[in-house]
PDB file of N, CA and C in Angstrom:
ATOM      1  N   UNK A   1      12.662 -31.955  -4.145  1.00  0.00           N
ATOM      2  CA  UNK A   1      11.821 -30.937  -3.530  1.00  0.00           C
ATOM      3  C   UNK A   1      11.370 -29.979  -4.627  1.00  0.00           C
ATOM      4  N   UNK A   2      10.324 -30.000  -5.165  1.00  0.00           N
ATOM      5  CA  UNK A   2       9.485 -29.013  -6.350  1.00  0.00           C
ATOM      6  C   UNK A   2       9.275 -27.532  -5.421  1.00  0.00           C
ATOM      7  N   UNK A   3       9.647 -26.522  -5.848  1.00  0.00           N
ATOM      8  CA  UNK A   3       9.167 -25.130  -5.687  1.00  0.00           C
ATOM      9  C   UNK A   3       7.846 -25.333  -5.886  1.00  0.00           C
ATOM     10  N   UNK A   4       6.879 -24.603  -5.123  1.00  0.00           N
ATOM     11  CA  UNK A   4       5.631 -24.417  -5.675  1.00  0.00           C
ATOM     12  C   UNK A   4       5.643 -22.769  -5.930  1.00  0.00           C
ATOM     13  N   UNK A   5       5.441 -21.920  -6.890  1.00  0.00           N
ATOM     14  CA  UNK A   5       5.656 -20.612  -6.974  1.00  0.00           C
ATOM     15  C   UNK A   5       4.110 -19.807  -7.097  1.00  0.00           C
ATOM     16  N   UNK A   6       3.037 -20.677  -6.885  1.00  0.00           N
ATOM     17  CA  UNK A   6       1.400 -20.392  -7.100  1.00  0.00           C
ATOM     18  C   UNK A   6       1.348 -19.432  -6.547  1.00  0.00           C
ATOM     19  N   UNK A   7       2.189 -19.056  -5.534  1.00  0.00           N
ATOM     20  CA  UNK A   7       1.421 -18.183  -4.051  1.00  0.00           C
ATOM     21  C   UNK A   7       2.118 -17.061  -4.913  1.00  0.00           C
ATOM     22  N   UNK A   8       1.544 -15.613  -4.599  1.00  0.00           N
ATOM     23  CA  UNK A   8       2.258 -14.312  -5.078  1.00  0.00           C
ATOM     24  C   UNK A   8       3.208 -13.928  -3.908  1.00  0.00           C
ATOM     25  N   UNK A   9       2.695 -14.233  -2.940  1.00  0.00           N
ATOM     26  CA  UNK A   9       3.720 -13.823  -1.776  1.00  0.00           C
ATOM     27  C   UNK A   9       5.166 -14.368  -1.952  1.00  0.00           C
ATOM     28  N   UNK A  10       5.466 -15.408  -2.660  1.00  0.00           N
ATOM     29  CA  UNK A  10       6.522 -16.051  -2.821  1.00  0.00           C
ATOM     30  C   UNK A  10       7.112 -15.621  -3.852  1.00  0.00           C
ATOM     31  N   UNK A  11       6.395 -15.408  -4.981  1.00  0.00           N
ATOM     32  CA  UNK A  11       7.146 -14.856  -6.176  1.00  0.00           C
ATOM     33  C   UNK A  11       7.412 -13.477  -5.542  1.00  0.00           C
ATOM     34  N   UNK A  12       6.722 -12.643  -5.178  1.00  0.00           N
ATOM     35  CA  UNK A  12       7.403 -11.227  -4.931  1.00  0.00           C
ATOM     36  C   UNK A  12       8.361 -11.411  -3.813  1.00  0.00           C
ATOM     37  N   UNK A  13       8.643 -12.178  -2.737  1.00  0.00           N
ATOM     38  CA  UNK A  13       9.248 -12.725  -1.786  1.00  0.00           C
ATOM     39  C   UNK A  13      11.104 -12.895  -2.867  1.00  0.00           C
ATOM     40  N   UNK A  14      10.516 -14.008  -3.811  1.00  0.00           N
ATOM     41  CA  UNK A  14      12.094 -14.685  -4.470  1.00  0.00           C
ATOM     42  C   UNK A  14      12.541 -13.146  -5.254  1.00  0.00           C
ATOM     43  N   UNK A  15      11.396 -12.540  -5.915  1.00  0.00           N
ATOM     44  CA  UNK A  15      12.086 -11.479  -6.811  1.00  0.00           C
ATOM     45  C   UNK A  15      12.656 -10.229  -6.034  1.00  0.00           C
ATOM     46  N   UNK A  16      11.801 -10.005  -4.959  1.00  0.00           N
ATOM     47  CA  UNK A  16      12.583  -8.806  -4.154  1.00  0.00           C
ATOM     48  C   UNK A  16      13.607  -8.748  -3.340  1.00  0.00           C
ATOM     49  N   UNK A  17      14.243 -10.202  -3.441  1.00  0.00           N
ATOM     50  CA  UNK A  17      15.099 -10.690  -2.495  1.00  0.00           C
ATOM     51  C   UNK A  17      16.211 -11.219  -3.518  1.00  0.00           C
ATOM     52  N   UNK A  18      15.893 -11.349  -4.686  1.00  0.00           N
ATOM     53  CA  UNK A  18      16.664 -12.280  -5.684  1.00  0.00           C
ATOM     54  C   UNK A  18      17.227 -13.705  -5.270  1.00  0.00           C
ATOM     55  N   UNK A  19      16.040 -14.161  -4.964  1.00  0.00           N
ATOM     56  CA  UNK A  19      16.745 -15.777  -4.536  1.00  0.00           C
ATOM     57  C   UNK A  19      16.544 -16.443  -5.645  1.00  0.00           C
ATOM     58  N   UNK A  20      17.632 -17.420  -5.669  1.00  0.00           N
ATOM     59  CA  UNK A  20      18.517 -18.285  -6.147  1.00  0.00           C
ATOM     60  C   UNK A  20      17.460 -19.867  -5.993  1.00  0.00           C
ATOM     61  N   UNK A  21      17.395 -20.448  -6.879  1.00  0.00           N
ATOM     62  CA  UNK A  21      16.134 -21.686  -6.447  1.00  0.00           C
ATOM     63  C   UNK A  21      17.006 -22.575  -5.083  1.00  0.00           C
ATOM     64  N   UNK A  22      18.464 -22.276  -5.798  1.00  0.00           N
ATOM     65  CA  UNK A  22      18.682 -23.374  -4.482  1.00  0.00           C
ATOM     66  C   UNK A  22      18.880 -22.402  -3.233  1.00  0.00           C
ATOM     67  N   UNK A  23      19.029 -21.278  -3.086  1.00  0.00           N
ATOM     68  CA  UNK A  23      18.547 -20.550  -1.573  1.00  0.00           C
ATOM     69  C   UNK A  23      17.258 -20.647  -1.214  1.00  0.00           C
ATOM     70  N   UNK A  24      16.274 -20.874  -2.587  1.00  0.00           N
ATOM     71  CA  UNK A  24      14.607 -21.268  -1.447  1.00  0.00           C
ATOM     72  C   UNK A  24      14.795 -22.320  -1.244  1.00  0.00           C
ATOM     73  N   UNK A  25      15.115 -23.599  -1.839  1.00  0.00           N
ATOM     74  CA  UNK A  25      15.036 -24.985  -0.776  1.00  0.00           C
ATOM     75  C   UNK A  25      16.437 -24.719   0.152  1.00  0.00           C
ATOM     76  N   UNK A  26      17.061 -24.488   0.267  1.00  0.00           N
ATOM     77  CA  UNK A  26      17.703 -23.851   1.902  1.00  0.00           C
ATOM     78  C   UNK A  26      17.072 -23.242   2.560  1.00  0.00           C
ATOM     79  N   UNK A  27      16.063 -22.487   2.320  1.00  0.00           N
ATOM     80  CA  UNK A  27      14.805 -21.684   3.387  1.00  0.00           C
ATOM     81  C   UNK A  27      14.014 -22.708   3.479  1.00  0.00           C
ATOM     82  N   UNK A  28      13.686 -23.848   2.297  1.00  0.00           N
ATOM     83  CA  UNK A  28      12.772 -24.651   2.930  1.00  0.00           C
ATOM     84  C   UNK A  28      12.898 -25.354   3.813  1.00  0.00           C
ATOM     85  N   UNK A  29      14.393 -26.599   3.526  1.00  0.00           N
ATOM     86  CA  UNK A  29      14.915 -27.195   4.402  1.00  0.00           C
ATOM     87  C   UNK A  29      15.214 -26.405   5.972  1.00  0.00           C
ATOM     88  N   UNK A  30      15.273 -25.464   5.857  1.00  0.00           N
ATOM     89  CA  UNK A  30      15.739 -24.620   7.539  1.00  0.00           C
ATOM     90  C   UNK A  30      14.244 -24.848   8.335  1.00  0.00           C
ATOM     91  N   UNK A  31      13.449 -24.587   7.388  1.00  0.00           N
ATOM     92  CA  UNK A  31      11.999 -24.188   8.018  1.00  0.00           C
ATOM     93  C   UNK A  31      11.777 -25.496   8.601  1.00  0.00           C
ATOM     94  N   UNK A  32      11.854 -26.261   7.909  1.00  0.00           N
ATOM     95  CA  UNK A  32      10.955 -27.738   7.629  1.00  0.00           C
ATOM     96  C   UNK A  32      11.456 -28.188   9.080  1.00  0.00           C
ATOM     97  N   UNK A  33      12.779 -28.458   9.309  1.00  0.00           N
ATOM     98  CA  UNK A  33      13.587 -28.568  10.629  1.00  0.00           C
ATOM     99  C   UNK A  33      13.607 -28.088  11.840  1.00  0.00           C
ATOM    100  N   UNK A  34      13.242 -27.203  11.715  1.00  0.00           N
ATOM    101  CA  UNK A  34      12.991 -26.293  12.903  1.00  0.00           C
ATOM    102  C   UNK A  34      11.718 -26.122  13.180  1.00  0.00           C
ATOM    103  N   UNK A  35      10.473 -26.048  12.354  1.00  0.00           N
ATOM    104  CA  UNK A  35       9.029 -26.184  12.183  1.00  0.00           C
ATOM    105  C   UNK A  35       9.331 -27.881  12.961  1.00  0.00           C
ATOM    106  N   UNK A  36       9.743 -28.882  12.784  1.00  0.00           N
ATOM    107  CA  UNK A  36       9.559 -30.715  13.395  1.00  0.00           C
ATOM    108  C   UNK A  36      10.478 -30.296  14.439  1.00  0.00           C
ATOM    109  N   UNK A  37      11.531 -29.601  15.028  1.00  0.00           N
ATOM    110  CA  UNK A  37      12.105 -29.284  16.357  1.00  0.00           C
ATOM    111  C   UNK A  37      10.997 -29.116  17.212  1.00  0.00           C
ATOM    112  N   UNK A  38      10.154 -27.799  16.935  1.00  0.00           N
ATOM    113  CA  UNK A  38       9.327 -26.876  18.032  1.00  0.00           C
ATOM    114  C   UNK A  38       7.727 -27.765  17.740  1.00  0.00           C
ATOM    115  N   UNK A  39       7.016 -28.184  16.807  1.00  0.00           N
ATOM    116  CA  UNK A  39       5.886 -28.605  16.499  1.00  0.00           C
ATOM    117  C   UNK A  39       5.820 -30.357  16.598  1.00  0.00           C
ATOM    118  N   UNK A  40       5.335 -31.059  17.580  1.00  0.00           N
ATOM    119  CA  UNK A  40       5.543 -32.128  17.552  1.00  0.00           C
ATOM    120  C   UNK A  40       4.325 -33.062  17.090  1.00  0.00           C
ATOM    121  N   UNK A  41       3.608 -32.162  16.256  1.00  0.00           N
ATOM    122  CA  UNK A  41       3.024 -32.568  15.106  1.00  0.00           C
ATOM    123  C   UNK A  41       3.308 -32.757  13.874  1.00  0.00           C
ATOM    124  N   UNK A  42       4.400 -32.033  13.192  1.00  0.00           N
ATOM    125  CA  UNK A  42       5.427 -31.759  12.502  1.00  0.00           C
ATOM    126  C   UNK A  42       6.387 -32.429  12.359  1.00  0.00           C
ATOM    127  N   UNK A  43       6.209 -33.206  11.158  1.00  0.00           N
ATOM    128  CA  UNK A  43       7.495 -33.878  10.941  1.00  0.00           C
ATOM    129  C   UNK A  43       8.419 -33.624   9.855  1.00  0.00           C
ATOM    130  N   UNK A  44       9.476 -34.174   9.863  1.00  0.00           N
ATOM    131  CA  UNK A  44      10.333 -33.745   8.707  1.00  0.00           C
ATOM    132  C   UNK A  44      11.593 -34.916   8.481  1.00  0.00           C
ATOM    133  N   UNK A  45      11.926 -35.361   7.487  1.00  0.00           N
ATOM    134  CA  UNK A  45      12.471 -36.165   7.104  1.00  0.00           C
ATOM    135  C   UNK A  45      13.871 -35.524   6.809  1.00  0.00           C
ATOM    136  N   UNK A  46      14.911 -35.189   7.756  1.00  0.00           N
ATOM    137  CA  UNK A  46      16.161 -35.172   7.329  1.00  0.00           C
ATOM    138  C   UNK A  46      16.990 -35.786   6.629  1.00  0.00           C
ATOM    139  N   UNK A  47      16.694 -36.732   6.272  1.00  0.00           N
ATOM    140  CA  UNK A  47      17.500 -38.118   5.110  1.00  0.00           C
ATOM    141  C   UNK A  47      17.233 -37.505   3.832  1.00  0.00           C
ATOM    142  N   UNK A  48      15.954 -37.407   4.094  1.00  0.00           N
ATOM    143  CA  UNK A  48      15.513 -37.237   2.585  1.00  0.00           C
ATOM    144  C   UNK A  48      15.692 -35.492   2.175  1.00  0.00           C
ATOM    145  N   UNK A  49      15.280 -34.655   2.633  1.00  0.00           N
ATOM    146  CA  UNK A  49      16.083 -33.114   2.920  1.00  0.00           C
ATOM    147  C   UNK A  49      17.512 -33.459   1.934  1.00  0.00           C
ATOM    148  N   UNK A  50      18.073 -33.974   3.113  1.00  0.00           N
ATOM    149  CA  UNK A  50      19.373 -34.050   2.912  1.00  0.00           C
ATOM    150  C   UNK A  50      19.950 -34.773   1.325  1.00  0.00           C
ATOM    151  N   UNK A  51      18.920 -35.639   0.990  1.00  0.00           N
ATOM    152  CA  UNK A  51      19.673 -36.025  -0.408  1.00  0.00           C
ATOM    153  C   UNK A  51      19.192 -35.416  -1.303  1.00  0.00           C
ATOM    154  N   UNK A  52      17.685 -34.766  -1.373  1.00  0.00           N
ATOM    155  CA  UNK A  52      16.949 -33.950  -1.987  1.00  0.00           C
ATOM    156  C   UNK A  52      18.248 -32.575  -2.752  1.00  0.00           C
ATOM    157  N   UNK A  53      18.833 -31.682  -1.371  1.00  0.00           N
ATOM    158  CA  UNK A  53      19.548 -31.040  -1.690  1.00  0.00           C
ATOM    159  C   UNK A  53      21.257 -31.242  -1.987  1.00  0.00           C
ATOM    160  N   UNK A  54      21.812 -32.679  -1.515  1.00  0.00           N
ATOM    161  CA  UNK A  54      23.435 -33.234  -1.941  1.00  0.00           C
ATOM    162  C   UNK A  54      24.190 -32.707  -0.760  1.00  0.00           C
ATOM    163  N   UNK A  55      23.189 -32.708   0.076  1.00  0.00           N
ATOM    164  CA  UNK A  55      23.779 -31.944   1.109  1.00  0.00           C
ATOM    165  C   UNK A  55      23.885 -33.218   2.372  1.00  0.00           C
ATOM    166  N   UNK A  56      24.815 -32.840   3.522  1.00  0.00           N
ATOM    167  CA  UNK A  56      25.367 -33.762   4.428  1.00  0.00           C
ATOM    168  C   UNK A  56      24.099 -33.532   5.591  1.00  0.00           C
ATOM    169  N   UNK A  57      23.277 -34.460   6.519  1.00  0.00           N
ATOM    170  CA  UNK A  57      22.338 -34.191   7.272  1.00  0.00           C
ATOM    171  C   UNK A  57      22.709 -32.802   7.901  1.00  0.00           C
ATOM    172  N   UNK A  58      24.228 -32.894   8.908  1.00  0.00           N
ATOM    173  CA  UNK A  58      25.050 -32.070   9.734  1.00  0.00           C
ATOM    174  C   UNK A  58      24.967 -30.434   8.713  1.00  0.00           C
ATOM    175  N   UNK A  59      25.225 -30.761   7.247  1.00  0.00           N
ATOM    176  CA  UNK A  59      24.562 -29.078   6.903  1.00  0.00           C
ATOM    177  C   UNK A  59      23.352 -28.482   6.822  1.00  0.00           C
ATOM    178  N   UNK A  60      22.297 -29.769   7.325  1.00  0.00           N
ATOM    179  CA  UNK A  60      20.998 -29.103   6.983  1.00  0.00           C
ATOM    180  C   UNK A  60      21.154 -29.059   8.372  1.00  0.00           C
ATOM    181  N   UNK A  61      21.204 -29.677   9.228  1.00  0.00           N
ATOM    182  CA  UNK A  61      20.831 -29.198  10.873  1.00  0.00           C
ATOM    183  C   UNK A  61      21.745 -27.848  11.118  1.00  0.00           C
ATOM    184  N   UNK A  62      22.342 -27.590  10.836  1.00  0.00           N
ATOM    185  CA  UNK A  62      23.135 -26.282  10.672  1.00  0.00           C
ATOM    186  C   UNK A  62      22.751 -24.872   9.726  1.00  0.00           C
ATOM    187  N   UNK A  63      22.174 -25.532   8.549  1.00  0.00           N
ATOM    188  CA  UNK A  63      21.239 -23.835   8.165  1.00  0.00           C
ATOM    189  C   UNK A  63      19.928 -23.858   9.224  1.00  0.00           C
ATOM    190  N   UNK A  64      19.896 -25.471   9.799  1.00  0.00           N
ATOM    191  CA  UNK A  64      18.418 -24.916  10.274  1.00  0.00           C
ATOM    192  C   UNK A  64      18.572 -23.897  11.375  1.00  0.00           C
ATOM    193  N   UNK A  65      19.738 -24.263  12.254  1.00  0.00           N
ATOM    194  CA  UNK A  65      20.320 -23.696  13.482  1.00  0.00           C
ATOM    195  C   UNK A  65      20.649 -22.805  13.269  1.00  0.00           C
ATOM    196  N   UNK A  66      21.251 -21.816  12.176  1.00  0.00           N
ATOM    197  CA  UNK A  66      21.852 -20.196  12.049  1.00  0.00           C
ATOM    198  C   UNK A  66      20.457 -19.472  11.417  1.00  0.00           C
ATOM    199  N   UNK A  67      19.595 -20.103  10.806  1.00  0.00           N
ATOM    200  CA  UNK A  67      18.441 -19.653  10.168  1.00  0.00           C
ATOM    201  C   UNK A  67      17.799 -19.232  11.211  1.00  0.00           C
ATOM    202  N   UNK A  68      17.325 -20.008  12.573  1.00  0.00           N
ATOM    203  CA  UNK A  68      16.597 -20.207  13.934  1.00  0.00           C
ATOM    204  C   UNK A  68      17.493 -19.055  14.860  1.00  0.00           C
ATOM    205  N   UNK A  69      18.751 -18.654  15.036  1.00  0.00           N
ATOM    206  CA  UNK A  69      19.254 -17.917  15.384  1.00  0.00           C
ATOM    207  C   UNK A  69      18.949 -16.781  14.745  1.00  0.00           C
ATOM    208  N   UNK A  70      18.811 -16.238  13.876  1.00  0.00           N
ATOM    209  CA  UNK A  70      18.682 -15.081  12.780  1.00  0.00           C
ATOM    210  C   UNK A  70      17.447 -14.457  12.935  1.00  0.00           C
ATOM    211  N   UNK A  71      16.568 -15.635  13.172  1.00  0.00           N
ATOM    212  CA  UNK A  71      14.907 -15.193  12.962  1.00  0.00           C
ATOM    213  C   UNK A  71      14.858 -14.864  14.383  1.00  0.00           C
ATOM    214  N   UNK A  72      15.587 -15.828  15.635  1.00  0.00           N
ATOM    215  CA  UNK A  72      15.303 -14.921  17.114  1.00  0.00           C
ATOM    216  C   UNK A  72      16.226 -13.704  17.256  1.00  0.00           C
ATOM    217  N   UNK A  73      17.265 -13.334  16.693  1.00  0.00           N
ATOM    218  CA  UNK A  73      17.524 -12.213  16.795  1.00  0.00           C
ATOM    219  C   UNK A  73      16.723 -11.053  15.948  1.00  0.00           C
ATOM    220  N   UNK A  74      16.050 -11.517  15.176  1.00  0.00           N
ATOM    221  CA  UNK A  74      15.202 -10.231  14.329  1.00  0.00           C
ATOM    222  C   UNK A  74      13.983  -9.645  15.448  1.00  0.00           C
ATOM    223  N   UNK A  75      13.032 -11.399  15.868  1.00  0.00           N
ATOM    224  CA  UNK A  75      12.696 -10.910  16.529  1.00  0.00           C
ATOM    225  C   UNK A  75      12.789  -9.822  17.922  1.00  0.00           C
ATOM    226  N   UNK A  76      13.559 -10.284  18.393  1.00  0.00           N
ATOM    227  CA  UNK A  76      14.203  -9.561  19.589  1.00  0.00           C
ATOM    228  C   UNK A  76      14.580  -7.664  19.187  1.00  0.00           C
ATOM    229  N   UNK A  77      14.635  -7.439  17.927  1.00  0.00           N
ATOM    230  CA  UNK A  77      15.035  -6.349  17.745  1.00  0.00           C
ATOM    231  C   UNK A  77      14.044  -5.422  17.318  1.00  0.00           C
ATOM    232  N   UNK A  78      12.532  -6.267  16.858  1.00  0.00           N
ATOM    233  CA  UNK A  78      11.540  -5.835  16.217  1.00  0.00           C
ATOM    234  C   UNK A  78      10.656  -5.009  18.052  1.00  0.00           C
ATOM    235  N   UNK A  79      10.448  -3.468  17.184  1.00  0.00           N
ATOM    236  CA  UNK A  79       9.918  -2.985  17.889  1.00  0.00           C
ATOM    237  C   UNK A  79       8.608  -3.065  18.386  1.00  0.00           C
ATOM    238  N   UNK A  80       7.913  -3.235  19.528  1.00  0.00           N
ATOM    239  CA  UNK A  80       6.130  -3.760  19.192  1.00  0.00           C
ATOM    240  C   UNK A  80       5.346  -2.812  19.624  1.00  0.00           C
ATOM    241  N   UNK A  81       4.147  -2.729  19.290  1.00  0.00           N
ATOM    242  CA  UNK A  81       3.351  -1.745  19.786  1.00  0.00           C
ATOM    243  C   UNK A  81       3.219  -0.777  18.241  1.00  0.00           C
ATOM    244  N   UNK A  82       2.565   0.466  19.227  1.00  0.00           N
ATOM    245  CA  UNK A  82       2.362   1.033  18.214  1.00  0.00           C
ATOM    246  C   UNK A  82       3.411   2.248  18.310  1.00  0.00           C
ATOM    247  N   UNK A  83       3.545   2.946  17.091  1.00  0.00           N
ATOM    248  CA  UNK A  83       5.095   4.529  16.927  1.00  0.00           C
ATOM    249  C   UNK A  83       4.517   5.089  17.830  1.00  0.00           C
ATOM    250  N   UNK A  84       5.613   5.811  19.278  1.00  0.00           N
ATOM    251  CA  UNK A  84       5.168   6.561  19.910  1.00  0.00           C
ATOM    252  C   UNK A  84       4.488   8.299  19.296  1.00  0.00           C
ATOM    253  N   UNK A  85       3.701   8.813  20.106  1.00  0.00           N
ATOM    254  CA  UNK A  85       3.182   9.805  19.478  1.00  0.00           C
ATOM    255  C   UNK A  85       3.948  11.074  19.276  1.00  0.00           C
ATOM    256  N   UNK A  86       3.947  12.157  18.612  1.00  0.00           N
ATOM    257  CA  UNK A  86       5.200  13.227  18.536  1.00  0.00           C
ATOM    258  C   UNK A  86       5.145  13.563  20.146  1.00  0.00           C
ATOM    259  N   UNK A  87       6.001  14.377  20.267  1.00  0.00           N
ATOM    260  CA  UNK A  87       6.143  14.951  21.715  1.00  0.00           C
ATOM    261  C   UNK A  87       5.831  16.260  21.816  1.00  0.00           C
ATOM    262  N   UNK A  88       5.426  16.859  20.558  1.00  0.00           N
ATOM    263  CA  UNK A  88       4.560  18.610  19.939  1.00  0.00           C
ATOM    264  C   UNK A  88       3.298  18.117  20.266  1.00  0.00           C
ATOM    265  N   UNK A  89       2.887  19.029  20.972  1.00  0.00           N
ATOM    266  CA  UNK A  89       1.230  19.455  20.950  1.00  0.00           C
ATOM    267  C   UNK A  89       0.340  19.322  19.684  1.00  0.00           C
ATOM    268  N   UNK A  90      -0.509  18.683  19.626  1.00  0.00           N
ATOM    269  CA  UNK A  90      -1.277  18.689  18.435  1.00  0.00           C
ATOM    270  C   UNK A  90      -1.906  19.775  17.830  1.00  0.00           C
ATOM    271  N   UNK A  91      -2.042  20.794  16.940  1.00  0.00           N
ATOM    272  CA  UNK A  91      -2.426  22.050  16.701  1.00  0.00           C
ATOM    273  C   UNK A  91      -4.354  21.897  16.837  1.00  0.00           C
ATOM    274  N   UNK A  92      -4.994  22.409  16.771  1.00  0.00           N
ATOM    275  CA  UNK A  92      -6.086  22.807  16.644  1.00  0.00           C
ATOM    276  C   UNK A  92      -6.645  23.296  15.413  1.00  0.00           C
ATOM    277  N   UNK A  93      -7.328  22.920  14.506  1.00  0.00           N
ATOM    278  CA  UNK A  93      -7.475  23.699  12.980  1.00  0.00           C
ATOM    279  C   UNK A  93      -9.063  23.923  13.481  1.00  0.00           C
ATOM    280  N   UNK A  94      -9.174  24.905  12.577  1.00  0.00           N
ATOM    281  CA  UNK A  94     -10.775  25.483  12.626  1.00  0.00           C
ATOM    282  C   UNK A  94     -11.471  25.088  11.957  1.00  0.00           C
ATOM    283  N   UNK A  95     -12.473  24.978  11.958  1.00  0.00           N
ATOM    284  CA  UNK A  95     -13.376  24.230  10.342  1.00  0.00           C
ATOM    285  C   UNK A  95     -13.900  25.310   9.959  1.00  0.00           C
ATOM    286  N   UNK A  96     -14.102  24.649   8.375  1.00  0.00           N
ATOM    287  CA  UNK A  96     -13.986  25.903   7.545  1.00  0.00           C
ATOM    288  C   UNK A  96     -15.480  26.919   7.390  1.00  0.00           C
ATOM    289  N   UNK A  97     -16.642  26.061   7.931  1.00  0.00           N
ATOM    290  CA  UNK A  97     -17.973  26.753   8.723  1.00  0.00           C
ATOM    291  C   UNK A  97     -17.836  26.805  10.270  1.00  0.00           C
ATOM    292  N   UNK A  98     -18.556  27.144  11.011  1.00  0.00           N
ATOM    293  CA  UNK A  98     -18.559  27.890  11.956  1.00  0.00           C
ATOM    294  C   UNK A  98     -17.601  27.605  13.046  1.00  0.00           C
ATOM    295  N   UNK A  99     -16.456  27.577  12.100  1.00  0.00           N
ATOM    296  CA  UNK A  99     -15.357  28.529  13.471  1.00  0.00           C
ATOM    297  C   UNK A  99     -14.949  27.844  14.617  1.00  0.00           C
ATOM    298  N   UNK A 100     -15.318  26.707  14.814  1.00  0.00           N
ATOM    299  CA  UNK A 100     -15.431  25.757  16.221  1.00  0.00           C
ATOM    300  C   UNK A 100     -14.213  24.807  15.650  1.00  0.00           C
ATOM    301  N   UNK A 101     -13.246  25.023  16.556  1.00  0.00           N
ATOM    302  CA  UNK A 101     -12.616  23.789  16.583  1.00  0.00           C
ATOM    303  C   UNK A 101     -12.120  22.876  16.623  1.00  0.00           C
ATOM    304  N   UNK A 102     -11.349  22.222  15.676  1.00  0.00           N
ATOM    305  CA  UNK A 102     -11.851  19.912  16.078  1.00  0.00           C
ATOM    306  C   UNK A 102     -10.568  19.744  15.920  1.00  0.00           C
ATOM    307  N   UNK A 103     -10.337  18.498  15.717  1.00  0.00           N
ATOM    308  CA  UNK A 103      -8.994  17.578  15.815  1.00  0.00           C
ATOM    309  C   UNK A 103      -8.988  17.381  14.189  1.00  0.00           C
TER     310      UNK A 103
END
């Protein structure tokens, strides 16, 4: 499995996170698995995953499964919408010609 590191999102992604090359193909392999679970357009070759990284099929179906747990609990915690507004009155400022005024 080759890293591709072209994208900037990924390099600032590995550096702000300090990942480890073999923790991104563990993010890949999680994805890849769980992306061919839910997308049945999507396929993914667990054999090959699996020898790619020296790893046993049963541990890649298992980061994919705590990875898939992790990401629905983030979601679930992520607030949506937009920040409620203060609960103070908004002041009124004057403009600085005639005296009238605005928001």
């Amino acid at each position: 499995m080759q890293i591709d590191q072209s994208s900037r999102r990924a390099r600032k992604l590995i550096a702000d996170l300090q990942l480890t090359e073999d923790e991104v193909r563990q993010i890949i392999a999680a994805a890849r698995i769980n992306l061919a679970t839910f997308d049945p357009e999507y396929r993914a070759n667990v054999t090959q995953l699996s020898q790619e990284l020296d790893r046993s099929r049963p541990t890649i179906y298992n980061w994919a499964d705590r990875a898939l747990e992790a990401t629905v609990e983030t979601f679930r915690s992520i607030r949506t919408g937009r920040p409620p507004k203060n609960a103070a009155p908004r002041r009124m400022r004057r403009r600085a010609t005639g005296g009238k005024p605005h928001e």
